[in-house]
C-alpha atoms as a PDB file:
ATOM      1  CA  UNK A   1       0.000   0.000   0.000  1.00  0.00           C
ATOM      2  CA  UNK A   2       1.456   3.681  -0.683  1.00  0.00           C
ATOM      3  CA  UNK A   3       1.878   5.380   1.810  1.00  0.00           C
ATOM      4  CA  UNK A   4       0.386   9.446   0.987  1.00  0.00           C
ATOM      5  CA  UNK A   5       2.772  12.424   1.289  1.00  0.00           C
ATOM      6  CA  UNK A   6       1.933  15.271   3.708  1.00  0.00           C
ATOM      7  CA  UNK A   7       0.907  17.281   1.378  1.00  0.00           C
ATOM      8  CA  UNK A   8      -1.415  14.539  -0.173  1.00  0.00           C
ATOM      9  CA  UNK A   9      -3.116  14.241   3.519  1.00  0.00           C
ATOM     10  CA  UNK A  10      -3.734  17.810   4.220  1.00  0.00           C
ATOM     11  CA  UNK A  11      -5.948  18.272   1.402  1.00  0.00           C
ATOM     12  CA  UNK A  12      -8.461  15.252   2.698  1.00  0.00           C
ATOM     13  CA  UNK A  13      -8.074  17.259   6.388  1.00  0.00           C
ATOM     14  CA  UNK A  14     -10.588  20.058   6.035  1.00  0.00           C
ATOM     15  CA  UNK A  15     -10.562  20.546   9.658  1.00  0.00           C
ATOM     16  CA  UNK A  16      -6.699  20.497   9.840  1.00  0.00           C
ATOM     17  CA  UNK A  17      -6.974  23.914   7.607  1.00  0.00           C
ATOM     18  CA  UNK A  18      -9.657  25.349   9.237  1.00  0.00           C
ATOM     19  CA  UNK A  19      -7.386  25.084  12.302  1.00  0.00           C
ATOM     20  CA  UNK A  20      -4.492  26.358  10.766  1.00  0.00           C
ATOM     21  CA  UNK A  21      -6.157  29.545   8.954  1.00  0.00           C
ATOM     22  CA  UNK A  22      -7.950  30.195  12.896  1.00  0.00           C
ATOM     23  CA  UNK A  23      -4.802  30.608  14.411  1.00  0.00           C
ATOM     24  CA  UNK A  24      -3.739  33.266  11.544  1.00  0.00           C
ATOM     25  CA  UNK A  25      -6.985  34.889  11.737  1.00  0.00           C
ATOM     26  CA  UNK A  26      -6.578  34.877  15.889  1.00  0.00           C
ATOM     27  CA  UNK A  27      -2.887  35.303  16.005  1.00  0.00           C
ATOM     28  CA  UNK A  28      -1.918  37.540  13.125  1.00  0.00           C
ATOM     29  CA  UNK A  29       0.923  35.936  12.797  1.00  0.00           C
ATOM     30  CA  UNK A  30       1.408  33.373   8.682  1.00  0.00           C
ATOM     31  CA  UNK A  31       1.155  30.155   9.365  1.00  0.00           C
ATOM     32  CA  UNK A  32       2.882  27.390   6.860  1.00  0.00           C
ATOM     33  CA  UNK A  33       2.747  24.107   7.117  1.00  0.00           C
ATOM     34  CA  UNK A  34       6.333  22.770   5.451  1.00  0.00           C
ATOM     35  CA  UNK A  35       7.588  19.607   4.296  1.00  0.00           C
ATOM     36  CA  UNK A  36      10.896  17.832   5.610  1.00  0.00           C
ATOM     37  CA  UNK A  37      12.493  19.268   2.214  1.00  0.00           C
ATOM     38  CA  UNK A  38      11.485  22.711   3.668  1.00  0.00           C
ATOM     39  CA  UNK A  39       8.947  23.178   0.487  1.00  0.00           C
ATOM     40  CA  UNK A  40       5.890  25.192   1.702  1.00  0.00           C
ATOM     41  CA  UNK A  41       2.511  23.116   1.853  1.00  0.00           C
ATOM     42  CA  UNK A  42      -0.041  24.943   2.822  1.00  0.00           C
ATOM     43  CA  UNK A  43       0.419  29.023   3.978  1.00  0.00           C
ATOM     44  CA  UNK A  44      -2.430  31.262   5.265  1.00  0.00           C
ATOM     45  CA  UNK A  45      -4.043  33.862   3.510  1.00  0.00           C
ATOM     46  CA  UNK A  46      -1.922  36.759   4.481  1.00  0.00           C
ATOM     47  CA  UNK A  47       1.742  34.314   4.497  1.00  0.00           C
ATOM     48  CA  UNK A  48       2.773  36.845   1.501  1.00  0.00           C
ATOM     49  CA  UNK A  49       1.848  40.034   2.546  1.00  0.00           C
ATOM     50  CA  UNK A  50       3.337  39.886   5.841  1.00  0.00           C
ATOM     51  CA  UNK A  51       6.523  37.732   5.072  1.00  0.00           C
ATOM     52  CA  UNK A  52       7.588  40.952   2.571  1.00  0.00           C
ATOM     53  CA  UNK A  53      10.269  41.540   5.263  1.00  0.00           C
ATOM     54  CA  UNK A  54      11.194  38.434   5.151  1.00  0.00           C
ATOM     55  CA  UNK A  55      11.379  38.965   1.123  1.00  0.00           C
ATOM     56  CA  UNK A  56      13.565  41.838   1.485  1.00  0.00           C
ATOM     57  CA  UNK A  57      15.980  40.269   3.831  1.00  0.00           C
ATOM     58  CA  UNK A  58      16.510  36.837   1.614  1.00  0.00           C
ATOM     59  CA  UNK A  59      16.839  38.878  -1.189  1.00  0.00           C
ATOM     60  CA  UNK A  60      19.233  41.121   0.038  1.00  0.00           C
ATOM     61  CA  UNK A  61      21.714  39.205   2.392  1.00  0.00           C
ATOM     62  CA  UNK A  62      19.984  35.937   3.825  1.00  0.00           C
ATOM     63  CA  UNK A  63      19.242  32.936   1.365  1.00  0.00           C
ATOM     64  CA  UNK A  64      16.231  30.970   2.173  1.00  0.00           C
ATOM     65  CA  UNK A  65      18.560  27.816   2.877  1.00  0.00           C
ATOM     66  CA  UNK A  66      19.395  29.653   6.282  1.00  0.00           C
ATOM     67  CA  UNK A  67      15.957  29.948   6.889  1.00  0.00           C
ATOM     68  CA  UNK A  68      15.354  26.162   6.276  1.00  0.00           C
ATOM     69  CA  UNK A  69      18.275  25.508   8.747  1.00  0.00           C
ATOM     70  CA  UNK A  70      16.838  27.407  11.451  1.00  0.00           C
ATOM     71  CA  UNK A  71      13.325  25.722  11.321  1.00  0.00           C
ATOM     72  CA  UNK A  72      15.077  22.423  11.159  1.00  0.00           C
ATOM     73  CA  UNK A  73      16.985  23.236  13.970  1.00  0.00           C
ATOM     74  CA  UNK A  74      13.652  24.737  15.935  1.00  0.00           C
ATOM     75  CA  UNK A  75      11.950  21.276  14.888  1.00  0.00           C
ATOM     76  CA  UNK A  76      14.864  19.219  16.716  1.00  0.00           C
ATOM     77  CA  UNK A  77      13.808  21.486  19.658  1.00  0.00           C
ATOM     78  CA  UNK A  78      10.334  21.423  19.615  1.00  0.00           C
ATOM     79  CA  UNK A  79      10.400  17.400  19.314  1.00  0.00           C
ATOM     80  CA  UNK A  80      13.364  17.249  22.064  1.00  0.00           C
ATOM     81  CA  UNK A  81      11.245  19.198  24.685  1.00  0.00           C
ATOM     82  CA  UNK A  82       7.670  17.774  23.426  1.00  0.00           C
ATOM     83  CA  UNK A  83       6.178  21.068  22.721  1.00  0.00           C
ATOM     84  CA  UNK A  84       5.898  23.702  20.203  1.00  0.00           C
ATOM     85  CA  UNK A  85       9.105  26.285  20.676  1.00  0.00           C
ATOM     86  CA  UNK A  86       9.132  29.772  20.830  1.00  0.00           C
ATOM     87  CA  UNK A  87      12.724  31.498  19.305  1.00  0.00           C
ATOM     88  CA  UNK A  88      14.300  33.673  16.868  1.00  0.00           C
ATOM     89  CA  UNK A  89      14.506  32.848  13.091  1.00  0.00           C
ATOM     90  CA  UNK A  90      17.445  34.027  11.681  1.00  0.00           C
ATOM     91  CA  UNK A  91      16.801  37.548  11.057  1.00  0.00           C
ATOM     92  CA  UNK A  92      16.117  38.048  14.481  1.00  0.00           C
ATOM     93  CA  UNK A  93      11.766  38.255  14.228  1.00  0.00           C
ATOM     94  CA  UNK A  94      10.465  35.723  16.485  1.00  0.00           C
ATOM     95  CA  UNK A  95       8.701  32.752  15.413  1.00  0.00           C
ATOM     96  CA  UNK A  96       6.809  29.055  16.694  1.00  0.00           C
ATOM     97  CA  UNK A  97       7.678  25.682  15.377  1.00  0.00           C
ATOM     98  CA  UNK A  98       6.086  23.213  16.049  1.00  0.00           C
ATOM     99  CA  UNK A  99       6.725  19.467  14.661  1.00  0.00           C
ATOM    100  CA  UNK A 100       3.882  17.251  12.323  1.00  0.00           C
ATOM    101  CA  UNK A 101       4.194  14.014  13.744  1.00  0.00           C
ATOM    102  CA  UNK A 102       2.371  10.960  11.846  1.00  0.00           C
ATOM    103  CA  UNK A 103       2.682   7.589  13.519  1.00  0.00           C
ATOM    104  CA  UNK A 104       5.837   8.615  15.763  1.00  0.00           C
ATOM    105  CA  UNK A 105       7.521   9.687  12.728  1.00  0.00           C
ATOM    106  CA  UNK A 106       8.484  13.557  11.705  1.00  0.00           C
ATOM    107  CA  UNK A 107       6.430  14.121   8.354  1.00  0.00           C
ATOM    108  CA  UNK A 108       6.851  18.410   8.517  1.00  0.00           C
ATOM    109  CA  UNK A 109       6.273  21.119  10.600  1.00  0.00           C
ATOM    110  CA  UNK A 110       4.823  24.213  11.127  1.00  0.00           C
ATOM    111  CA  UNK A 111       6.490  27.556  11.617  1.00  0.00           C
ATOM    112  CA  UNK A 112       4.393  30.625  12.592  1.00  0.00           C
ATOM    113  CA  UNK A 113       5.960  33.328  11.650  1.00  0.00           C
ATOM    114  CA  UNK A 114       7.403  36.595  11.619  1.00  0.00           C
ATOM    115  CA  UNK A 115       6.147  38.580  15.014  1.00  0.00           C
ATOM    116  CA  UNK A 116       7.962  40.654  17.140  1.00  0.00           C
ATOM    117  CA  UNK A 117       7.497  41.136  20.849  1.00  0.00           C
ATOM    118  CA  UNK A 118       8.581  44.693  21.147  1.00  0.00           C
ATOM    119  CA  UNK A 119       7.472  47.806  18.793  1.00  0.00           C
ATOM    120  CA  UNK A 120      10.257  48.366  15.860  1.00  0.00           C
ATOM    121  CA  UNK A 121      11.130  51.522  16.975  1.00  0.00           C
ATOM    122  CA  UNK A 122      12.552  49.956  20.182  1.00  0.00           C
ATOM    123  CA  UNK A 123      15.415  48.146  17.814  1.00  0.00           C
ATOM    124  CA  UNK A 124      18.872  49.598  18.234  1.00  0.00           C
ATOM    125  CA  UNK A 125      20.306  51.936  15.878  1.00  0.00           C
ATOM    126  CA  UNK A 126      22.768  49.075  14.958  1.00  0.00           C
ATOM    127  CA  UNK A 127      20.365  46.310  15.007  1.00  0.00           C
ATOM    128  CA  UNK A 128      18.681  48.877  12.145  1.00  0.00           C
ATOM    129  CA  UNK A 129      21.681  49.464  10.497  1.00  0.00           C
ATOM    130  CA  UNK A 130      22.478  45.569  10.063  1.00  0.00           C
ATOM    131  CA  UNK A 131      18.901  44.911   8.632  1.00  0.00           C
ATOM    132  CA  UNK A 132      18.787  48.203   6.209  1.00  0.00           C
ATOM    133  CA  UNK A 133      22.420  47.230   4.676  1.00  0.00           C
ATOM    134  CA  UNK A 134      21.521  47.894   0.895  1.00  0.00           C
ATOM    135  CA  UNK A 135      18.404  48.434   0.989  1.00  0.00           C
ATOM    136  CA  UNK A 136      16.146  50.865   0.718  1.00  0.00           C
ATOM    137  CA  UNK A 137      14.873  52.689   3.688  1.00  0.00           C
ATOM    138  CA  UNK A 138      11.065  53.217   2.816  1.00  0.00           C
ATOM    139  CA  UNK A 139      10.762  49.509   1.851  1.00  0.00           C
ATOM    140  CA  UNK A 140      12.651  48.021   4.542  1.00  0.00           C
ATOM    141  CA  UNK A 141      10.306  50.349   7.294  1.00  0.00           C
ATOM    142  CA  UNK A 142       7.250  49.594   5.297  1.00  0.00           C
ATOM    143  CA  UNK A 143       7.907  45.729   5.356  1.00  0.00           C
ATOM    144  CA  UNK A 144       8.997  46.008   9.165  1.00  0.00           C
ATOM    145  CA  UNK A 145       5.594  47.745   9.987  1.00  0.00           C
ATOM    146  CA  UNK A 146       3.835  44.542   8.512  1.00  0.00           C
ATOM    147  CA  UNK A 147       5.331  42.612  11.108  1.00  0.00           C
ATOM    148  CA  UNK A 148       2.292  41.641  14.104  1.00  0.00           C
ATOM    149  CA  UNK A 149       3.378  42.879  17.542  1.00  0.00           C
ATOM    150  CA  UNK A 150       2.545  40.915  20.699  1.00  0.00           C
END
């Protein structure tokens, strides 16, 4: 018997996605649920709108491989301590992994995210000047100001 892919499950799991697309709608934070390759499954509504800072940053100096490396690495957490984590990606926004377990096995995970905990204009002036590095200012404070504060 085959044996369906995530991605081949989630669309049979109506209730699965109405889950997901709650906690965006609640949290204001995108939700996407990735596979173990780091390909993106399923993303809420708003996953493109609000990950433009994220855009800006991969574009500019961070490759999206670094960003698959830090979920990976959140996953190995999140399974280690049995819980969803809380923890920085690696630009420094915050963001919740959580693991997709199927039978005891690690089929993808879920990584909420960007949100910040403090208001942007609490960042330090070198903490700006690492994230602006050539790029252009409007854009950069325009995509920042996307970001959901909690």
């Amino acid at each position: 018997m085959a044996t369906l892919s995530l991605s081949e499950r989630i669309k049979n799991k109506s209730d699965a996605i109405k889950d997901m697309s709650s906690f965006r709608e609640t949290n204001r934070i995108p939700l996407r649920l990735m596979n173990l390759r780091g390909e993106k499954i399923w993303k809420s509504n708003s996953y493109d709108l609000r990950a433009s800072f994220c855009q800006l940053i991969q574009s500019t100096r961070r490759p999206t491989r670094m960003c698959q490396m830090a979920h990976k690495k959140a996953v190995q957490e999140s399974i280690r301590w049995g819980e969803a984590t809380i923890g920085r990606c690696c630009s420094s926004l915050m963001q919740i992994t959580a693991p997709v377990m199927v039978d005891g096995r690690l089929e993808g995970y879920l990584v909420a995210s960007p949100f910040l905990l403090f208001d942007p204009s609490e960042l330090q002036p070198e903490e700006l000047e690492l994230l602006q590095k050539r790029q252009e200012k409007r854009k950069f404070e325009k995509a920042l100001a996307s970001i959901s504060i909690f």
